[in-house]
C-alpha atoms as a PDB file:
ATOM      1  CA  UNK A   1      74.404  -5.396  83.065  1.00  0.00           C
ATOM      2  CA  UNK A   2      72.920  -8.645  81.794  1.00  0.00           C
ATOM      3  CA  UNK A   3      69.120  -6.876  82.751  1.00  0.00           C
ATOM      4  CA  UNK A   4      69.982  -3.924  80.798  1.00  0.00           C
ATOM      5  CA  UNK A   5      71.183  -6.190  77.675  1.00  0.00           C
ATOM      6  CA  UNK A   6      68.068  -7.837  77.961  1.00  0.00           C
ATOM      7  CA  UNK A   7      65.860  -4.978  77.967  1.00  0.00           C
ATOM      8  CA  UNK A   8      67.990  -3.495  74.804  1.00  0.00           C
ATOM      9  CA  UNK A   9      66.904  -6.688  72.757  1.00  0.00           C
ATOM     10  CA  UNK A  10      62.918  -6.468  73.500  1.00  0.00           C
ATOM     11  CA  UNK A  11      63.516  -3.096  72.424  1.00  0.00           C
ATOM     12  CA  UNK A  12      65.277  -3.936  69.364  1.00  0.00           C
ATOM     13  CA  UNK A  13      62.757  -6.563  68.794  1.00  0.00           C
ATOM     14  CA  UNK A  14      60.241  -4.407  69.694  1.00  0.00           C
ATOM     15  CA  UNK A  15      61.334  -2.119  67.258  1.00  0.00           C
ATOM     16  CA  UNK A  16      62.180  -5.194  64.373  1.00  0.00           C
ATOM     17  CA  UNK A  17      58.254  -6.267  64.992  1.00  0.00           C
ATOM     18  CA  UNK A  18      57.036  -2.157  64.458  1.00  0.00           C
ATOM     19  CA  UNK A  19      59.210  -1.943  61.346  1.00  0.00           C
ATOM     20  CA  UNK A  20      57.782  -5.361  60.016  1.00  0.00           C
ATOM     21  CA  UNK A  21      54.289  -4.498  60.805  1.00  0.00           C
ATOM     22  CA  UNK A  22      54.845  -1.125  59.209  1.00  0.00           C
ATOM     23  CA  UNK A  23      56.765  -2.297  55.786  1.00  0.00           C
ATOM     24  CA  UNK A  24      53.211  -5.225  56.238  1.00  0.00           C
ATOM     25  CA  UNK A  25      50.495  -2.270  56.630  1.00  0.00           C
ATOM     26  CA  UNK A  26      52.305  -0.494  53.609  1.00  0.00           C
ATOM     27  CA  UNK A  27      51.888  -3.368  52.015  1.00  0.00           C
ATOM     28  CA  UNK A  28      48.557  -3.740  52.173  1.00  0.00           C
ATOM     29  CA  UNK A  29      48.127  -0.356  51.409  1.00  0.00           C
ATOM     30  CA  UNK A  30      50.209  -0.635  48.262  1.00  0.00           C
ATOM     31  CA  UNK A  31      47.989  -3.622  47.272  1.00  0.00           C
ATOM     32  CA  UNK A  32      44.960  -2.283  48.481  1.00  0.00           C
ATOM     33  CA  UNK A  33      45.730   1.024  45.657  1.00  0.00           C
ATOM     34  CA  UNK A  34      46.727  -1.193  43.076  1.00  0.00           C
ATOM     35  CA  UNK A  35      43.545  -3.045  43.966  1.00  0.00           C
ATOM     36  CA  UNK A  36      41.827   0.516  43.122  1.00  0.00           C
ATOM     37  CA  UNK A  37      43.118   1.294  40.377  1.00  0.00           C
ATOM     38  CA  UNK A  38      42.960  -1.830  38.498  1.00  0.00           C
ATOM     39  CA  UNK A  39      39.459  -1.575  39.530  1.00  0.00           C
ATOM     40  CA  UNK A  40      38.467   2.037  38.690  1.00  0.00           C
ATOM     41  CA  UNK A  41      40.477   1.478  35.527  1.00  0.00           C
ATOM     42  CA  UNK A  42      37.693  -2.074  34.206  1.00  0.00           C
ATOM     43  CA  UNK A  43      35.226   0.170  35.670  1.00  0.00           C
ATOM     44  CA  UNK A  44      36.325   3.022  32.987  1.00  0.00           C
ATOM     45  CA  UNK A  45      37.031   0.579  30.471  1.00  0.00           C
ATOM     46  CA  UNK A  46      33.553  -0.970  30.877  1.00  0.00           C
ATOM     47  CA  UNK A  47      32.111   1.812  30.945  1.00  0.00           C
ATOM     48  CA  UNK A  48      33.368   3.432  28.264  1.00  0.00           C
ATOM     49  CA  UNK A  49      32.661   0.327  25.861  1.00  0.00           C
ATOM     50  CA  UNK A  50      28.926   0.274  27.435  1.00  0.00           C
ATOM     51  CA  UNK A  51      29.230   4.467  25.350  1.00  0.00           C
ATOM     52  CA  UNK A  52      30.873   3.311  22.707  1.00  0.00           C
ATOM     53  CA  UNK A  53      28.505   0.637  22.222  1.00  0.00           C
ATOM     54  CA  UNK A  54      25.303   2.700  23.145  1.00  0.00           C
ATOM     55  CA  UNK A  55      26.460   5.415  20.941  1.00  0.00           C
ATOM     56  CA  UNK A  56      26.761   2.636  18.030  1.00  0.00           C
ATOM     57  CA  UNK A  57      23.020   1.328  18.879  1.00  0.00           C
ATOM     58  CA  UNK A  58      21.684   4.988  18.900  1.00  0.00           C
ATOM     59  CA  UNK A  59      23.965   5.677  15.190  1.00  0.00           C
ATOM     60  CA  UNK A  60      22.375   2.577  13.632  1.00  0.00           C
ATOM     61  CA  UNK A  61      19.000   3.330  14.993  1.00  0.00           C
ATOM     62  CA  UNK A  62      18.870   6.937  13.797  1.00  0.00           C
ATOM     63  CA  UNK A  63      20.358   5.375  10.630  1.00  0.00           C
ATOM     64  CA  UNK A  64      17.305   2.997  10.106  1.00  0.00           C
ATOM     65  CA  UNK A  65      14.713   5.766  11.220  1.00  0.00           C
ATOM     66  CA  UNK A  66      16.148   7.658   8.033  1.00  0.00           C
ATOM     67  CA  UNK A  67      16.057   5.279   5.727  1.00  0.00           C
ATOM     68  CA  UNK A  68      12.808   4.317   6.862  1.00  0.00           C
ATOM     69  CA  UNK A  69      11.695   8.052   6.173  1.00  0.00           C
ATOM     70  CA  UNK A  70      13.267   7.908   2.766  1.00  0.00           C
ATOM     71  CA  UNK A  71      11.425   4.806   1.571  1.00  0.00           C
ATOM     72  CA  UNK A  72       8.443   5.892   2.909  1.00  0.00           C
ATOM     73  CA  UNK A  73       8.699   9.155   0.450  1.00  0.00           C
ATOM     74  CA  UNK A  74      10.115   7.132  -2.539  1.00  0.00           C
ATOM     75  CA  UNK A  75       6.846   4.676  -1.905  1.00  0.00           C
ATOM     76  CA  UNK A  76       4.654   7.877  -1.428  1.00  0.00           C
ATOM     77  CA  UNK A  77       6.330   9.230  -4.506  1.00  0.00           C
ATOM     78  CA  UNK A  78       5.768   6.407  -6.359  1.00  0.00           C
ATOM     79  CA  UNK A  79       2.532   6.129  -5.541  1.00  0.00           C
ATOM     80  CA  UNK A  80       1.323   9.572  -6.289  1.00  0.00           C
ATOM     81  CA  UNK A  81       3.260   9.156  -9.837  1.00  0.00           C
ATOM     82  CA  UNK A  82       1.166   6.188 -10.862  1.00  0.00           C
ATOM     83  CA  UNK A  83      -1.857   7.453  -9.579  1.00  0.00           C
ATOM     84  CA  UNK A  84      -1.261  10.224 -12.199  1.00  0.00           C
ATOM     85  CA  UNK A  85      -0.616   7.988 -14.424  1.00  0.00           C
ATOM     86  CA  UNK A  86      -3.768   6.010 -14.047  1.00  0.00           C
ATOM     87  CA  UNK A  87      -5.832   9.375 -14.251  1.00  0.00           C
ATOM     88  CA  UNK A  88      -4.376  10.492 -17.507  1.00  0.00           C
ATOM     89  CA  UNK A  89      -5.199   7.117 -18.743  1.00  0.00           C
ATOM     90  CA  UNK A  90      -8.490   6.953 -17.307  1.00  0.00           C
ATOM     91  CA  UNK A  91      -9.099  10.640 -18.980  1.00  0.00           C
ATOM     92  CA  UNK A  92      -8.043   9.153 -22.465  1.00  0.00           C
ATOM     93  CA  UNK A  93     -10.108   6.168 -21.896  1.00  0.00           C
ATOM     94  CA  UNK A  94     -13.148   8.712 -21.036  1.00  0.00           C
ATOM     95  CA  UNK A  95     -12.416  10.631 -24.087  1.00  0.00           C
ATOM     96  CA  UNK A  96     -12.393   7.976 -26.172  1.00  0.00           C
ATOM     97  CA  UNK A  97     -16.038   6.442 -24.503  1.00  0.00           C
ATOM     98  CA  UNK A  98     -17.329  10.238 -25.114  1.00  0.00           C
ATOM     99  CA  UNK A  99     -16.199   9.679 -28.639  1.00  0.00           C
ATOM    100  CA  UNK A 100     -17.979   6.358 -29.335  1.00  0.00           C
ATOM    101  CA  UNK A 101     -21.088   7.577 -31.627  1.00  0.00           C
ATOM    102  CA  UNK A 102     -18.660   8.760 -34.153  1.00  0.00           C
ATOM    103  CA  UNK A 103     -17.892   5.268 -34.360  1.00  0.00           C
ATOM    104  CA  UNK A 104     -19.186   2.714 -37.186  1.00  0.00           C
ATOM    105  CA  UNK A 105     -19.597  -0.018 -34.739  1.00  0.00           C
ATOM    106  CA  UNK A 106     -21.625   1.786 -32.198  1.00  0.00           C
ATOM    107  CA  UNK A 107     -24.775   0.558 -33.473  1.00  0.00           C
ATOM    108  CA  UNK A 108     -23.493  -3.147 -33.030  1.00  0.00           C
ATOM    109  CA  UNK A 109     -22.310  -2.273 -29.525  1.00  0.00           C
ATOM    110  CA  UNK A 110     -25.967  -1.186 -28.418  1.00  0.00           C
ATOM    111  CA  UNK A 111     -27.355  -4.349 -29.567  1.00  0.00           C
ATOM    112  CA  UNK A 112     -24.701  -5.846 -27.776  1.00  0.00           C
ATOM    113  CA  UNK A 113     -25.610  -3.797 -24.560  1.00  0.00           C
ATOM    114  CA  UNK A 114     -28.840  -4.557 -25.196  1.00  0.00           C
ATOM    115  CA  UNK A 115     -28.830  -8.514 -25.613  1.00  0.00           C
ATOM    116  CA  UNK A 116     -26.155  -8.886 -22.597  1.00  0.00           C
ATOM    117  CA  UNK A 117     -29.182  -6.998 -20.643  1.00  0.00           C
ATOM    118  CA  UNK A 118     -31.921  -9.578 -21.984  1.00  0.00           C
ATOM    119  CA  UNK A 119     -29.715 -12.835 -21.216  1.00  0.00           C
ATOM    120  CA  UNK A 120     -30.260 -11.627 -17.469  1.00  0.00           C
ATOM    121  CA  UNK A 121     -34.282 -10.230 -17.406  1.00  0.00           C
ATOM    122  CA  UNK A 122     -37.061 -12.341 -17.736  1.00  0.00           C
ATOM    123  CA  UNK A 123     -40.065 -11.725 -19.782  1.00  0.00           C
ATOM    124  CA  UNK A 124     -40.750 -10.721 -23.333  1.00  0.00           C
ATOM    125  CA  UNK A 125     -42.033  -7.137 -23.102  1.00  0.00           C
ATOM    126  CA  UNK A 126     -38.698  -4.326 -22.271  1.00  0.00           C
ATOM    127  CA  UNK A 127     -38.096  -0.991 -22.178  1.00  0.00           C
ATOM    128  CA  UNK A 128     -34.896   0.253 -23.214  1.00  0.00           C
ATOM    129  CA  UNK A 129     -33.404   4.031 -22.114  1.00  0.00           C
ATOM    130  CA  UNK A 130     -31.193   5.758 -23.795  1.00  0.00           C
ATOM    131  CA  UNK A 131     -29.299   9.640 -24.169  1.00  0.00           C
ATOM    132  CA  UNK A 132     -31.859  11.584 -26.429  1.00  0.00           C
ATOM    133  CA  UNK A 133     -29.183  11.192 -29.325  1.00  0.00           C
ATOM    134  CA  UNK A 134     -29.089   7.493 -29.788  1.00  0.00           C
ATOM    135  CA  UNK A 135     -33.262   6.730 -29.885  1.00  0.00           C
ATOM    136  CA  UNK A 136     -33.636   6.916 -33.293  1.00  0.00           C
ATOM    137  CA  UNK A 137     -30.569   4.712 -33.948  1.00  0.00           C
ATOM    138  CA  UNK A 138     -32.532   2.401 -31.290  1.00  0.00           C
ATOM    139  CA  UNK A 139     -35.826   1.917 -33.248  1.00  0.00           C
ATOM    140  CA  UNK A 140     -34.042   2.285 -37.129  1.00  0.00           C
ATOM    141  CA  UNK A 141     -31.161  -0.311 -36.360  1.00  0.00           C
ATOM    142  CA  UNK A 142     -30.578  -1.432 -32.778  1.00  0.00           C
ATOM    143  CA  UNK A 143     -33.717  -3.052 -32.245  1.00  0.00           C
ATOM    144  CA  UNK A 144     -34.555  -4.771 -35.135  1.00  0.00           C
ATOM    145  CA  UNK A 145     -30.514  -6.557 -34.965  1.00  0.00           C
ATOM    146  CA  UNK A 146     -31.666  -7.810 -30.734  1.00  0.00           C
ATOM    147  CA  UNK A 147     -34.684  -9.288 -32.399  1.00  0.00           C
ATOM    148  CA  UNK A 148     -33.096 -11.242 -34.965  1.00  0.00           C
ATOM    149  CA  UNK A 149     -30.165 -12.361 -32.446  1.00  0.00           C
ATOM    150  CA  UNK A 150     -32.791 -12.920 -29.383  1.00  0.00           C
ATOM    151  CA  UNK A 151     -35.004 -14.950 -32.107  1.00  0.00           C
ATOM    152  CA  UNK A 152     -31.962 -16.998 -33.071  1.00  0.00           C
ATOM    153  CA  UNK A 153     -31.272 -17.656 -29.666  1.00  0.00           C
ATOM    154  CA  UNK A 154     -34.501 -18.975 -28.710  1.00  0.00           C
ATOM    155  CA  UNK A 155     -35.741 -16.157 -26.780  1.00  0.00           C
ATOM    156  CA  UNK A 156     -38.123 -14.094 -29.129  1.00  0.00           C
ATOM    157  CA  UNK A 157     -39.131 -10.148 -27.964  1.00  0.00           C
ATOM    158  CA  UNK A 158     -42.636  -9.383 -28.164  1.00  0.00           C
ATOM    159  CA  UNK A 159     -41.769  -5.602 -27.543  1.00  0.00           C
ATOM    160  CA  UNK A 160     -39.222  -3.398 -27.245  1.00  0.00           C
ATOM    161  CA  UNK A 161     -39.269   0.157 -26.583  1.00  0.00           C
ATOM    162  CA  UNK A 162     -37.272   3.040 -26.817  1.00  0.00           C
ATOM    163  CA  UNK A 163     -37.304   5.503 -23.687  1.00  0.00           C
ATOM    164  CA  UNK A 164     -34.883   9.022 -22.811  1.00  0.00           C
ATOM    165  CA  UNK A 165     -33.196   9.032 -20.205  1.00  0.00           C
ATOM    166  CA  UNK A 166     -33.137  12.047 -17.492  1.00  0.00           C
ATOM    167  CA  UNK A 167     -29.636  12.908 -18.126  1.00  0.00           C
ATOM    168  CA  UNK A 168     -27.373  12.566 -20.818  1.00  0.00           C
ATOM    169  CA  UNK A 169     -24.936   9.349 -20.606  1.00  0.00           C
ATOM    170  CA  UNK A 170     -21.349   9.419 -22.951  1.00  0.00           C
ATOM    171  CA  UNK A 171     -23.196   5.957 -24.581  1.00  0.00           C
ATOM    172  CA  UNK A 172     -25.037   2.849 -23.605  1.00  0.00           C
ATOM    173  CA  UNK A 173     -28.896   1.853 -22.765  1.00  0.00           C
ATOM    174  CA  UNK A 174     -30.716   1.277 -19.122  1.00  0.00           C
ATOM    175  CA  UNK A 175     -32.935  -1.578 -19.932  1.00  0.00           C
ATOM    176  CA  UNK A 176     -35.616  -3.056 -17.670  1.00  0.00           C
ATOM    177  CA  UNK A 177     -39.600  -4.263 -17.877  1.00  0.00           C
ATOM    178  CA  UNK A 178     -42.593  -1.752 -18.111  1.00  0.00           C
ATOM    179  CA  UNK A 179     -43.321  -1.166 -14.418  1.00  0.00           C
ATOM    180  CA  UNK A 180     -40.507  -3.041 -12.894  1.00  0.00           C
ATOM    181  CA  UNK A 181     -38.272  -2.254 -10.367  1.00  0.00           C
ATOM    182  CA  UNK A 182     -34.979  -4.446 -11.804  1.00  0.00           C
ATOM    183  CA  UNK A 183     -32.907  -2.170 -14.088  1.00  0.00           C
ATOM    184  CA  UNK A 184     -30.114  -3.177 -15.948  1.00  0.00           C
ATOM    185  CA  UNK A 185     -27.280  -0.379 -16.252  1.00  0.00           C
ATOM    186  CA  UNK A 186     -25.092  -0.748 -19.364  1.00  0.00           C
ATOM    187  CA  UNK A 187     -24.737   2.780 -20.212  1.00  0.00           C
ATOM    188  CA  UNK A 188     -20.673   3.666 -20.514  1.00  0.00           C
ATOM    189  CA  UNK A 189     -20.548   5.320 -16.911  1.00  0.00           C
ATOM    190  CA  UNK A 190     -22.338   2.284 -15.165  1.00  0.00           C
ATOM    191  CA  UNK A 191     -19.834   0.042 -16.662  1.00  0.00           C
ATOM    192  CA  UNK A 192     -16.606   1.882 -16.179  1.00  0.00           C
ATOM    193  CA  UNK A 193     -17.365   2.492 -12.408  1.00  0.00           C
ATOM    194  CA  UNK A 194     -18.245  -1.936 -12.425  1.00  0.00           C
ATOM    195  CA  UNK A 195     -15.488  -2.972 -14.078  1.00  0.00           C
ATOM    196  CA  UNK A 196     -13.104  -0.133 -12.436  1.00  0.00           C
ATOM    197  CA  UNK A 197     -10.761  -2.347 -11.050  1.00  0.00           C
ATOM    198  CA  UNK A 198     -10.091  -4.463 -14.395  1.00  0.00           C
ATOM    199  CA  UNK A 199      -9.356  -1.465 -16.180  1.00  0.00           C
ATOM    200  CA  UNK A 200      -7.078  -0.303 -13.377  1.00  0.00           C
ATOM    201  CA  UNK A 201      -5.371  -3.667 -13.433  1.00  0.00           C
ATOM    202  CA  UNK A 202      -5.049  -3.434 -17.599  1.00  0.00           C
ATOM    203  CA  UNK A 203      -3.335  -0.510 -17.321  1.00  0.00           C
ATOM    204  CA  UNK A 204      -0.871  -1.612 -14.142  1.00  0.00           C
ATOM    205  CA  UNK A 205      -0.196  -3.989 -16.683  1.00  0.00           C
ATOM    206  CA  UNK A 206       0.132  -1.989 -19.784  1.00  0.00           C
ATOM    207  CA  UNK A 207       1.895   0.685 -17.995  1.00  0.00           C
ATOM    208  CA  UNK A 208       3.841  -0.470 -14.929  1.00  0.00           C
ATOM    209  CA  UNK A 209       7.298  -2.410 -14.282  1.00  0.00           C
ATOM    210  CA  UNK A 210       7.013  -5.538 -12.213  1.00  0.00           C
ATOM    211  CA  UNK A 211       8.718  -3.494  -9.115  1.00  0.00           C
ATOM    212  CA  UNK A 212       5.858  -0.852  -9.350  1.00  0.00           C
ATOM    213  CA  UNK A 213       3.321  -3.806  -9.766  1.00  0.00           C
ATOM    214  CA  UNK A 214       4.018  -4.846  -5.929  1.00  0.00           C
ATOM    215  CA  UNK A 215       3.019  -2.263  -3.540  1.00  0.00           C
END
């Protein structure tokens, strides 16, 4: 009797110890899912903050690639509008160069074209080219003022001749010495291609806001 009580509690015990280490594996288990799912659940957080975030980046980089784009075409724009602008000047400023002989002062400015010339040659003895319409202006009037203004100066011309050019010019004189190579170019083409960029910059200034001016 006292054996069979005794094998009644290892069984209960036995039984107490299987329930224990079953309620201990569940658990475990239980933990072990929470575990899980408070891991897949960071995971998805993370994860979706890493789209959110990458979605953002892409947004505000397709948002600077189009405003790039658009100030690129408001410079080009820009650009192509005062470019227009400085070739209708430019025309005006031609049309008014072509105009010149109809002007009283352009015997005075072919002296002055001449005598600029003269400061820069050496010698006494020149030869002075000119459109076809302006050599008898040269020898009545232009001449005879670069003597007297040369003579004042110190610098007296022996000679001085009057030569046509092979193609028409809008206004001016090519002066250099008989036989020389050096040639002086003051005719009105010669010194609207040299001094291109001042007249550019006159009219950026004449013509162009302080925002246009820096580009």
């Amino acid at each position: 009797m006292a054996e069979m009580e005794s094998v009644d509690k290892i069984c209960e015990r036995i039984r107490g110890d299987g329930a224990r280490e079953i309620d201990a594996i569940l658990e475990r288990a239980r933990l072990s899912a929470a575990e899980i799912v408070a891991k897949a659940e960071a995971e998805a957080t993370t994860a979706g903050e890493r789209i959110v975030r990458e979605a953002g980046e892409k947004a505000e980089l397709a948002k600077k690639r189009s405003l790039s784009s658009v100030g690129l075409e408001v410079k080009r724009i820009r650009l192509h509008s005062r470019e227009e602008v400085v070739t209708a000047v430019m025309e005006r400023v031609k049309a008014e160069i072509e105009g010149s002989r109809k002007r009283s002062d352009y015997t005075a400015v072919l002296a002055g074209l001449v005598a600029e010339a003269l400061h820069v040659l050496e010698g006494e003895v020149f030869v002075v080219s000119a459109d076809a319409r302006d050599l008898a202006l040269l020898e009545s009037a232009v001449f005879p003022a670069v003597r007297e203004r040369m003579q004042k100066e110190g610098r007296p011309v022996k000679s001085i001749e009057g030569k046509e050019l092979s193609a028409p010019t809008a206004g001016g004189v090519q002066i250099g010495v008989p036989g020389g190579r050096v040639m002086y170019d003051n005719t009105f083409e010669a010194r609207t291609y040299r001094y291109r960029d001042d007249i550019r910059a006159i009219i950026f200034k004449s013509a162009f806001s302080t925002e246009d001016k820096v580009e």
